[in-house]
Protein backbone atom coordinates (compact mmCIF):
# COMPACT_ATOMS: atom_id res chain seq x y z
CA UNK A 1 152.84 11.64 52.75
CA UNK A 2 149.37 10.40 52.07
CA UNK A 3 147.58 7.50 53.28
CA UNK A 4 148.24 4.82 50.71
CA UNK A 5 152.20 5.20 51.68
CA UNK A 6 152.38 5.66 55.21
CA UNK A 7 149.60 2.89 56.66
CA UNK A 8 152.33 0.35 55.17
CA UNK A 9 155.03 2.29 56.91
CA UNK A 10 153.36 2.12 60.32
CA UNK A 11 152.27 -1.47 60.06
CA UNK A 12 155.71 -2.15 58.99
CA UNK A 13 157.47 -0.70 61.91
CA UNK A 14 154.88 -3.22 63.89
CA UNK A 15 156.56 -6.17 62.23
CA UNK A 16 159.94 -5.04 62.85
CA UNK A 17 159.37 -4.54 66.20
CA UNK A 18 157.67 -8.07 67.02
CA UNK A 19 160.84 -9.64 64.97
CA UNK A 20 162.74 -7.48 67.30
CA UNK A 21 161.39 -8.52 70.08
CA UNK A 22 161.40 -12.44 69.37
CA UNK A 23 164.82 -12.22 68.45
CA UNK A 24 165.90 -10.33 71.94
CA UNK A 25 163.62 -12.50 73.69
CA UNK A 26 165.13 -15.94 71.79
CA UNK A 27 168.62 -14.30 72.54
CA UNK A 28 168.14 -14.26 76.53
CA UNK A 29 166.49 -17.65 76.41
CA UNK A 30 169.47 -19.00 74.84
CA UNK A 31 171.87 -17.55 77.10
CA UNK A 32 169.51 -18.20 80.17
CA UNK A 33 169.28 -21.92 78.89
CA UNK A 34 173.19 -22.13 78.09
CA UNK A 35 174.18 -20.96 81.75
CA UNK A 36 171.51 -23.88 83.26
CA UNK A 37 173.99 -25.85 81.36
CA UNK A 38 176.62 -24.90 83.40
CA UNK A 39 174.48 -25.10 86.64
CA UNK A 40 173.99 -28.66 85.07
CA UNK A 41 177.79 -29.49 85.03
CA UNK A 42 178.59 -28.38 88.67
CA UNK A 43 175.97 -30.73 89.54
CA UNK A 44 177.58 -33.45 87.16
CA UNK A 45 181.42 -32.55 88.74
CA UNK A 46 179.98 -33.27 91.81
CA UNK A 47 178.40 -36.73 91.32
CA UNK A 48 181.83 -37.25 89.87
CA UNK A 49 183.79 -36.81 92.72
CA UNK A 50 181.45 -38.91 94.61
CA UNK A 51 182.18 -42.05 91.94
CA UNK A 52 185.86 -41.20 91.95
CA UNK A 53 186.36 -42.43 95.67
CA UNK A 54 183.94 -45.38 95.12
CA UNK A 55 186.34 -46.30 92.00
CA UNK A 56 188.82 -46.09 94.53
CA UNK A 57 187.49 -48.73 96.68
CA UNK A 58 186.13 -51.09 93.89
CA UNK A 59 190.21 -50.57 93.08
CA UNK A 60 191.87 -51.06 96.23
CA UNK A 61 189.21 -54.34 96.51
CA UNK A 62 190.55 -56.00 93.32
CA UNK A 63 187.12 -55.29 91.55
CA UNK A 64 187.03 -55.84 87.85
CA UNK A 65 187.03 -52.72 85.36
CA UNK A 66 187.52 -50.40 88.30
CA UNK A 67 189.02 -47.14 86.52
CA UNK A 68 189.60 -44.03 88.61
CA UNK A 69 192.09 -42.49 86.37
CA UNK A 70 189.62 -42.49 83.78
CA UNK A 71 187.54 -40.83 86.09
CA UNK A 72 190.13 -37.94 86.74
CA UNK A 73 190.91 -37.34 83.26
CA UNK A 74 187.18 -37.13 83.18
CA UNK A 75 186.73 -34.52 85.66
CA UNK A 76 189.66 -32.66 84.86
CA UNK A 77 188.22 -32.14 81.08
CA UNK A 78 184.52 -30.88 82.96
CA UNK A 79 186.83 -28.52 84.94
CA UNK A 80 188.70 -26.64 81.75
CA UNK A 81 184.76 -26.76 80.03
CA UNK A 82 183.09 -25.36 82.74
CA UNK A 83 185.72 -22.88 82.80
CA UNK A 84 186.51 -21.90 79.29
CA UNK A 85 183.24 -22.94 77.46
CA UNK A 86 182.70 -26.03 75.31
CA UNK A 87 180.38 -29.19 74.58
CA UNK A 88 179.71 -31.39 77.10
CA UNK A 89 177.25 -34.43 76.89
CA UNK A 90 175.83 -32.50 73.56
CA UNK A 91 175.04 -29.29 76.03
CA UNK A 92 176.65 -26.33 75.16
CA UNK A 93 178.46 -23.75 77.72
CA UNK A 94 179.75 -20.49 77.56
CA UNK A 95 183.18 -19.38 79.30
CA UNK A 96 182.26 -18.96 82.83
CA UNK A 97 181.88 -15.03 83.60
CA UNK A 98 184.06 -13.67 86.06
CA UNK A 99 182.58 -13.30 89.15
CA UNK A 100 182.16 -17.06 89.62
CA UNK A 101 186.39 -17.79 88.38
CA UNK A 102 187.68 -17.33 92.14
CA UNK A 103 184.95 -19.96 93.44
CA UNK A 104 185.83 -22.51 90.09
CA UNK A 105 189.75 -21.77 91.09
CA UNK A 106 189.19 -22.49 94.46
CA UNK A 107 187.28 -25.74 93.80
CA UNK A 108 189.88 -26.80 91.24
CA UNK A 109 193.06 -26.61 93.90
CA UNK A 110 190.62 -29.17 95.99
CA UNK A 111 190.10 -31.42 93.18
CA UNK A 112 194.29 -31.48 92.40
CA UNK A 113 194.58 -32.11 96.23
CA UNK A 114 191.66 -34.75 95.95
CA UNK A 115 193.32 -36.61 92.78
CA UNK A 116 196.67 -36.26 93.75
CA UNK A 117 195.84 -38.35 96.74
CA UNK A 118 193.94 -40.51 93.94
CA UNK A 119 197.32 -40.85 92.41
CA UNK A 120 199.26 -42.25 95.82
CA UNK A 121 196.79 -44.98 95.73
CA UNK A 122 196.63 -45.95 92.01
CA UNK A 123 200.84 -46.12 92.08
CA UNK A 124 200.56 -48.66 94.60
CA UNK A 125 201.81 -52.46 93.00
CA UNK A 126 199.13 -53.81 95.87
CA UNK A 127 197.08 -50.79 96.99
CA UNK A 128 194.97 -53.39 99.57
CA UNK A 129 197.55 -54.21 101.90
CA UNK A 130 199.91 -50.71 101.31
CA UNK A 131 197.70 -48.55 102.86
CA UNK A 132 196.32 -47.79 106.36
CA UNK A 133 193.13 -45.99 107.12
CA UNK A 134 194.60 -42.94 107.74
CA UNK A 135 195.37 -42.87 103.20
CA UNK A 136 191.74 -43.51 102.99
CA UNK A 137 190.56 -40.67 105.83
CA UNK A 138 192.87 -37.82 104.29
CA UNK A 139 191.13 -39.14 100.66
CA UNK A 140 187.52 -38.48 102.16
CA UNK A 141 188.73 -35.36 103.70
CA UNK A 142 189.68 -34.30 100.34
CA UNK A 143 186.93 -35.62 98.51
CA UNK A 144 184.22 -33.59 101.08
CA UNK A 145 186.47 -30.35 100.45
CA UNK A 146 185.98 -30.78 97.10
CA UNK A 147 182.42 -31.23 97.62
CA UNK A 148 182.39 -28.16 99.61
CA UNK A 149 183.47 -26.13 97.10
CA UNK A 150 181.56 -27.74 94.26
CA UNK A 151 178.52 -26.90 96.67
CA UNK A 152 179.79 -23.02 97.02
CA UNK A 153 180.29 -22.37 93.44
CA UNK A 154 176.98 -24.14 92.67
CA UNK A 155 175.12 -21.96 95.60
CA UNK A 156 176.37 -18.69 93.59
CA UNK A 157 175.79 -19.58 90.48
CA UNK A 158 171.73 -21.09 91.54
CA UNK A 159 171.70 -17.21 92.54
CA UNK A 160 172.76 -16.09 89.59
CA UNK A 161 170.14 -18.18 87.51
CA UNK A 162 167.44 -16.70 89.67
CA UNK A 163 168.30 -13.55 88.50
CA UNK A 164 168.49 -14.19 85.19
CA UNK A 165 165.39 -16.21 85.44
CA UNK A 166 162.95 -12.99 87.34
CA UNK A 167 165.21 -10.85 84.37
CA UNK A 168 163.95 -12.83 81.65
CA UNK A 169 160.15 -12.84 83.17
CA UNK A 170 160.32 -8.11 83.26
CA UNK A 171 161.48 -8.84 79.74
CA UNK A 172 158.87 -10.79 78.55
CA UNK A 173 156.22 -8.47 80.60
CA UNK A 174 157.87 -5.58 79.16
CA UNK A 175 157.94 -6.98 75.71
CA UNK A 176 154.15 -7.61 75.47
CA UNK A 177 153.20 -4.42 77.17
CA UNK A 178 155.70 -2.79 74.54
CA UNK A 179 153.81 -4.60 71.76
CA UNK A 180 150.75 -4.30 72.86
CA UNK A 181 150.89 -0.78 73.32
CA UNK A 182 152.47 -0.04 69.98
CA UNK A 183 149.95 -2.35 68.15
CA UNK A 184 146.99 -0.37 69.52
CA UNK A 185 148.73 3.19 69.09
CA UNK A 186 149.27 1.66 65.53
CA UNK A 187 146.18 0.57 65.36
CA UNK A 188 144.77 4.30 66.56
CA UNK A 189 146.88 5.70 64.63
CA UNK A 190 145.53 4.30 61.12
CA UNK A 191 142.00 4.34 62.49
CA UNK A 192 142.44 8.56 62.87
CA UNK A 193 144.94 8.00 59.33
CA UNK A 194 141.73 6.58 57.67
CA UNK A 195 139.23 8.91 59.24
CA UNK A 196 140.79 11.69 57.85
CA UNK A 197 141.52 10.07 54.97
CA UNK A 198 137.29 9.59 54.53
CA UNK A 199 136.91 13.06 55.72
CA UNK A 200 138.88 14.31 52.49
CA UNK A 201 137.26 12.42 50.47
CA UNK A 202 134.03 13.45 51.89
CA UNK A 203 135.00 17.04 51.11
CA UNK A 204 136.44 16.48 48.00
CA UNK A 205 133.03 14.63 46.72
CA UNK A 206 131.10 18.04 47.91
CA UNK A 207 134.00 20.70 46.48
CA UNK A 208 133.63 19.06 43.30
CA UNK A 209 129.89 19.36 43.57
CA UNK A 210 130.22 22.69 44.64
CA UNK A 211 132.92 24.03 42.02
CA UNK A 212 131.01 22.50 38.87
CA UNK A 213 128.29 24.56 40.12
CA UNK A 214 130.85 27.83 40.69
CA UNK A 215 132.72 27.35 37.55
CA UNK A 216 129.10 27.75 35.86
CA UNK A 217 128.40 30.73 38.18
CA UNK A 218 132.06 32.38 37.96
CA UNK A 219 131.30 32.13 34.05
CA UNK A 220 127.93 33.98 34.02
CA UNK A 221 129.10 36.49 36.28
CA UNK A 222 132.43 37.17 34.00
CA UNK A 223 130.57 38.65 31.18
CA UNK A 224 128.51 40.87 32.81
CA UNK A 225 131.61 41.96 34.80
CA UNK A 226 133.58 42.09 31.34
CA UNK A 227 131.03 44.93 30.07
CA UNK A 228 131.03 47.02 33.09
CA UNK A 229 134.91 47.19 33.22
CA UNK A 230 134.62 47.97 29.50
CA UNK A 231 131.87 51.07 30.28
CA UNK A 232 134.00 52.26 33.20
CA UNK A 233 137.31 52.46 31.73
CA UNK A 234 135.09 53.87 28.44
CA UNK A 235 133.83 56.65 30.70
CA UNK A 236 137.19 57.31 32.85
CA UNK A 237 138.81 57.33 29.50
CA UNK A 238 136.63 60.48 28.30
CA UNK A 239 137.27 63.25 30.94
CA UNK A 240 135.37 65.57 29.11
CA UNK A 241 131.69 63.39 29.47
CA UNK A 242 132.32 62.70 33.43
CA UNK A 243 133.73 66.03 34.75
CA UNK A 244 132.24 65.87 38.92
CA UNK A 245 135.16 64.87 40.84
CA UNK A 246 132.84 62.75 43.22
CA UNK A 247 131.60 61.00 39.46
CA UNK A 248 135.16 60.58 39.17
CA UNK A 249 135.72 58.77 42.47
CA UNK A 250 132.61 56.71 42.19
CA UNK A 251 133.75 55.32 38.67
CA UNK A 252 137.24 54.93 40.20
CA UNK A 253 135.03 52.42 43.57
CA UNK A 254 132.66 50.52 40.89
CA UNK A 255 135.92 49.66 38.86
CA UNK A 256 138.28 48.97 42.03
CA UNK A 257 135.08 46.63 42.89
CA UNK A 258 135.36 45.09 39.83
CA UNK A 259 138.41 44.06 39.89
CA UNK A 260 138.44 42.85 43.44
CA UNK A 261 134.78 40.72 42.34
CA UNK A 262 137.29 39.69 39.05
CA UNK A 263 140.20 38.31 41.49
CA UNK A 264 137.68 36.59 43.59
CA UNK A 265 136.32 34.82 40.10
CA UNK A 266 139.46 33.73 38.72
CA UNK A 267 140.42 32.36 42.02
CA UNK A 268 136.68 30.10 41.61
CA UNK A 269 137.95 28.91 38.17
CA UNK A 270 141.39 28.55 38.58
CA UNK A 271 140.74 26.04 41.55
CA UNK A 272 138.19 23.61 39.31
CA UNK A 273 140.20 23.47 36.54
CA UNK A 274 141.32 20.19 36.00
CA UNK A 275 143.13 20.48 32.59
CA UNK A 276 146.66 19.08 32.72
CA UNK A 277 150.08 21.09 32.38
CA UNK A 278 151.19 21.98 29.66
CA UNK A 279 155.18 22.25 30.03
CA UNK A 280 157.11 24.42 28.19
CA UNK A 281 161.02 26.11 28.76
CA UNK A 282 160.15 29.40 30.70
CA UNK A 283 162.07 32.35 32.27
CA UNK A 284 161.18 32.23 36.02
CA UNK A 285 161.70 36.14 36.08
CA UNK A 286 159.46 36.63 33.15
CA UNK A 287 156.65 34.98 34.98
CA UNK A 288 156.96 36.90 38.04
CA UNK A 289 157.32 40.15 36.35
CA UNK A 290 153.94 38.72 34.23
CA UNK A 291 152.21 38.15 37.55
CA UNK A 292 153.82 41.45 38.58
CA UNK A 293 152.02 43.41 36.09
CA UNK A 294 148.37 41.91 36.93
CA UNK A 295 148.65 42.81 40.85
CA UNK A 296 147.92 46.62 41.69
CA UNK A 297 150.90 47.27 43.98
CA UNK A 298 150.99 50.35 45.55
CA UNK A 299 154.11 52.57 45.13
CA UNK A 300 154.61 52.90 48.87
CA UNK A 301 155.07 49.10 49.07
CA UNK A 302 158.36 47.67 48.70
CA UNK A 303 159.56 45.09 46.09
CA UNK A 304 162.88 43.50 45.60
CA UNK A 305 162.71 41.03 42.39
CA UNK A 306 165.52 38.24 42.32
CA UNK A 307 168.74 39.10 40.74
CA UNK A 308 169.39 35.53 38.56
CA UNK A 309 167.15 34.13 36.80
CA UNK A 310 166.39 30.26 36.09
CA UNK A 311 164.41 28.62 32.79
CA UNK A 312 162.40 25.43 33.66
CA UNK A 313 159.68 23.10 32.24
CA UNK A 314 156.40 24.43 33.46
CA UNK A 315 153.22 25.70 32.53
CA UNK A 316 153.89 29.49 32.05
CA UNK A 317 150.07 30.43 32.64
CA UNK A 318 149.28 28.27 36.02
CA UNK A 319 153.00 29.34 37.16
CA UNK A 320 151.51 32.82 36.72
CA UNK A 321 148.46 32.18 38.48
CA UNK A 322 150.73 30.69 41.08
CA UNK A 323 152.78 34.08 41.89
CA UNK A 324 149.52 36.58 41.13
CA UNK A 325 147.87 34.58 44.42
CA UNK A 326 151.28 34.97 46.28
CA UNK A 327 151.65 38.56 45.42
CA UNK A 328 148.19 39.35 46.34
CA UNK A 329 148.68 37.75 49.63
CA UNK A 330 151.92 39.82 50.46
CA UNK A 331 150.03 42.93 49.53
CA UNK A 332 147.21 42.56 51.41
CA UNK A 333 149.51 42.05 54.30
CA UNK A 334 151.62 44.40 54.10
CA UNK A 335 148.50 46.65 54.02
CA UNK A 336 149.51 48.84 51.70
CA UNK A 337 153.03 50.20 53.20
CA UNK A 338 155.81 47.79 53.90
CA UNK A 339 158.64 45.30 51.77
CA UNK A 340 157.69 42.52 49.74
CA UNK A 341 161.01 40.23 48.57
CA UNK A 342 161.14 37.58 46.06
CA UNK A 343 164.07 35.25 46.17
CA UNK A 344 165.18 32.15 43.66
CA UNK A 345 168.12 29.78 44.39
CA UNK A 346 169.16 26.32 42.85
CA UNK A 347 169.03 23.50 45.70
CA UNK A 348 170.62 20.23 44.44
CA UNK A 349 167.83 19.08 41.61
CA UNK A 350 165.45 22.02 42.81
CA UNK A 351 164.75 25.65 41.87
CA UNK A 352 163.47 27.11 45.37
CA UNK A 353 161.72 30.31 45.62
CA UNK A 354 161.00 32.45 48.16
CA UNK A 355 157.96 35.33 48.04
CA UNK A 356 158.31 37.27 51.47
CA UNK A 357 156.71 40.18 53.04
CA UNK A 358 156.56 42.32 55.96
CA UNK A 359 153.31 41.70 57.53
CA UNK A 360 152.31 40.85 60.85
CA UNK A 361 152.32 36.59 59.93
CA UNK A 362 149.63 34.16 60.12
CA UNK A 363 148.64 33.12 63.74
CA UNK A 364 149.81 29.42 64.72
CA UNK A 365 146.76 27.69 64.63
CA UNK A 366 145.73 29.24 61.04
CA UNK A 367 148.99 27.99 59.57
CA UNK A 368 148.89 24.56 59.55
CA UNK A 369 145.24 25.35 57.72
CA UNK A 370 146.41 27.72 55.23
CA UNK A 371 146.38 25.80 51.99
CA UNK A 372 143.20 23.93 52.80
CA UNK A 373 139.97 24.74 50.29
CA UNK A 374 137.72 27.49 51.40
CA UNK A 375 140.13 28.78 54.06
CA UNK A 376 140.87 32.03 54.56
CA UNK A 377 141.74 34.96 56.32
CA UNK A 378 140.09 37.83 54.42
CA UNK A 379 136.85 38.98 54.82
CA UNK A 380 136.57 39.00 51.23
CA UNK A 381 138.37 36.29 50.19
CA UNK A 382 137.25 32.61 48.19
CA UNK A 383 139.85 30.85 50.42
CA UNK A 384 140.81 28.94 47.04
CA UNK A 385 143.91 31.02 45.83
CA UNK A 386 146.49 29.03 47.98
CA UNK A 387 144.60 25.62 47.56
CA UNK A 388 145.17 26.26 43.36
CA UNK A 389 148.58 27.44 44.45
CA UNK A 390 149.10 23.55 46.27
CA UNK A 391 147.57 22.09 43.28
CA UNK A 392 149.35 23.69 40.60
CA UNK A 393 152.76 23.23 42.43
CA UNK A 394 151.93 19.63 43.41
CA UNK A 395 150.80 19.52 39.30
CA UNK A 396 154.68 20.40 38.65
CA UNK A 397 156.23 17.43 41.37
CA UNK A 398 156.92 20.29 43.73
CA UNK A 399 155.86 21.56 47.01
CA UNK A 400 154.60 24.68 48.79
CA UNK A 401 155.08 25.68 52.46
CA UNK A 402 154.82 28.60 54.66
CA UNK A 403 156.77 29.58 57.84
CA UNK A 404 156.32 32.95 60.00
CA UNK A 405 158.49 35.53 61.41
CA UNK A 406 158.88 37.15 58.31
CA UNK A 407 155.73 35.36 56.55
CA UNK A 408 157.91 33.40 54.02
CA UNK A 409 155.90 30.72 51.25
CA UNK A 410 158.51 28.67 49.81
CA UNK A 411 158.34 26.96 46.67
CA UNK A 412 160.41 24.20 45.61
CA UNK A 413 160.14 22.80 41.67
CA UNK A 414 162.09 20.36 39.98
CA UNK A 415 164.71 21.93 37.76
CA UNK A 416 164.56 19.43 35.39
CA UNK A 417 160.78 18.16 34.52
């Protein structure tokens, strides 16, 4: 994935995590801020009870407007709310959790008690004079159990809001350390992503520089390489000029070093070409047996071709090029005794093919490098046969990849460009 694509990625992932993390945070402020309701309403229930028994009085006294049943009914509806969740006063409560039911039971028995005493009093025809103190002492008695209770179940649940209180300040700690640590391994992240990024094009800039200047070179030394080949196969040809054996052997080096100075050449030109592909409907087996024919494999090295073959769009003469560099590869591995096996299979909308050999792998850290311009392994070698391998795969919407233990490159190409 290049640059362009994945900086959006990576700054996207920021964004979804701050949303994230506003809408946890807004979450546990909501339920922090609901249960304070509830705090709110034990608080209420108890200034209740304390007006109930002064309704009472302002009752028993003949007072005007004095109500204590509304009072009850009043208190009774808090109870079920602060129980099972509701509106009161235009605040919103959840059910109460568990843990505090026992404490809301136990202050509920005390308010029946408290109001049932209430009741005595209120079915009185003249409450003033059918009374004695003793009514009115049982009524505060029941009114400060009450109390007592409201105060317990209040005490637990003021606990219980501290914690979620000191839980809600670790989560907005951890939050911003979370963000701010992501935003600045984001942040270093697209800082390397774009250093690299300059880096390539840095070395693009001076490849391109550097391969006009080779394909000019790789031209002028083809010709003069293109007559020597020519005298030397001439002279090899015509046993009966060159008839030393050691002439014989020397003709047989100059034209071996030919070849190898011809391989290194077409590697040089085949990398700064720039023409586009032209696709036609090819036999993949006919390439490979193509590219076949242009390696010198040795008879005491092993080949297995693929069994099926497959026809795709492609350019027939980069696809060669493609399989010569692979097959040159294997052989040079293999050094000259050993298996080389080349594999084809259909994978979903993909033709994937596999050239592998017997050789002793690439080394870990060379791997990752191994289709990078000018790197190589061989004393000899351009370094530029994989990278135009990369480029004319990447030319065809494919991709290339190696993996050790055996060496394996693995091509994958569209079956249907």
């Amino acid at each position: 994935m290049n640059t362009r694509h994945l900086i959006p990625i990576l700054v996207s992932i920021q964004i979804i995590l701050i949303i994230a993390s506003f809408l946890s945070l807004s979450h546990f402020v909501n339920e922090h801020t609901i249960f304070e309701n509830s705090v709110l309403l034990v608080s209420e229930l108890k200034q209740h009870s304390d007006v109930l028994i002064f309704e009472v009085h302002k009752y028993v006294n003949g007072v005007p407007y004095a109500d204590p049943e509304n009072s009850i009914i009043h208190m009774e509806e808090e109870f079920n709310i602060l129980k099972n969740g509701g509106v009161s006063h235009n605040l919103t409560l959840n059910p109460l959790p568990t843990k505090f039911l026992n404490a809301h039971n136990i202050a509920q028995t005390k308010l029946i008690v408290y109001t049932n005493y209430v009741g005595e009093i209120l079915k009185e025809e003249n409450p003033k004079f059918g009374f004695n103190d003793l009514i009115f002492t049982n009524l505060d008695t029941a009114k400060f159990d009450t109390n007592g209770a409201l105060d317990y179940l209040l005490s637990l649940m003021l606990e219980e809001n501290k914690i979620y209180s000191k839980n809600l300040l670790i989560l907005q700690i951890g939050l911003a350390i979370l963000n701010v640590g992501v935003h600045v391994m984001v942040l270093l992240i697209i800082l390397d992503l774009l250093r690299k990024q300059s880096e390539k094009e840095r070395r693009l800039e001076k490849l391109a520089s550097i391969g006009e200047l080779a394909s000019r070179v790789s031209h002028d030394i083809r010709n003069p390489l293109t007559t020597i080949k020519g005298v030397v196969d001439l002279l090899t040809s015509q046993k009966s000029t060159v008839t030393d054996e050691k002439d014989i052997q020397r003709l047989e080096l100059i034209k071996k070093s030919v070849t190898q100075i011809n391989h290194q050449v077409e590697d040089v030109l085949d990398y700064v070409r720039t023409n586009k592909i032209s696709l036609e409907k090819t036999s993949l087996l006919e390439i490979i047996n193509l590219a076949a024919k242009r390696v010198s494999i040795p008879d005491s090295v092993e080949v297995s071709y693929p069994e099926k073959d497959y026809t795709i769009r492609c350019d027939k003469l980069k696809m060669e090029i493609v399989f010569v560099n692979l097959l040159l590869n294997a052989v040079d591995a293999v050094r000259r005794e050993g298996k080389i096996a080349i594999r084809m299979k259909s994978v979903d909308n993909f033709i994937e093919i596999q050239v592998e050999d017997s050789g002793p792998g690439i080394d870990s850290e060379s791997i990752s490098e191994i289709f990078e311009p000018l790197f190589t392994l061989k004393q000899k070698g351009t370094g530029l046969g994989l990278a135009s391998c990369k480029n004319i795969i990447e030319q065809h919407e494919g991709t290339i990849n190696v993996s050790n233990n055996p060496t394996t490159f693995t091509i994958m190409i569209p079956s249907n460009l």
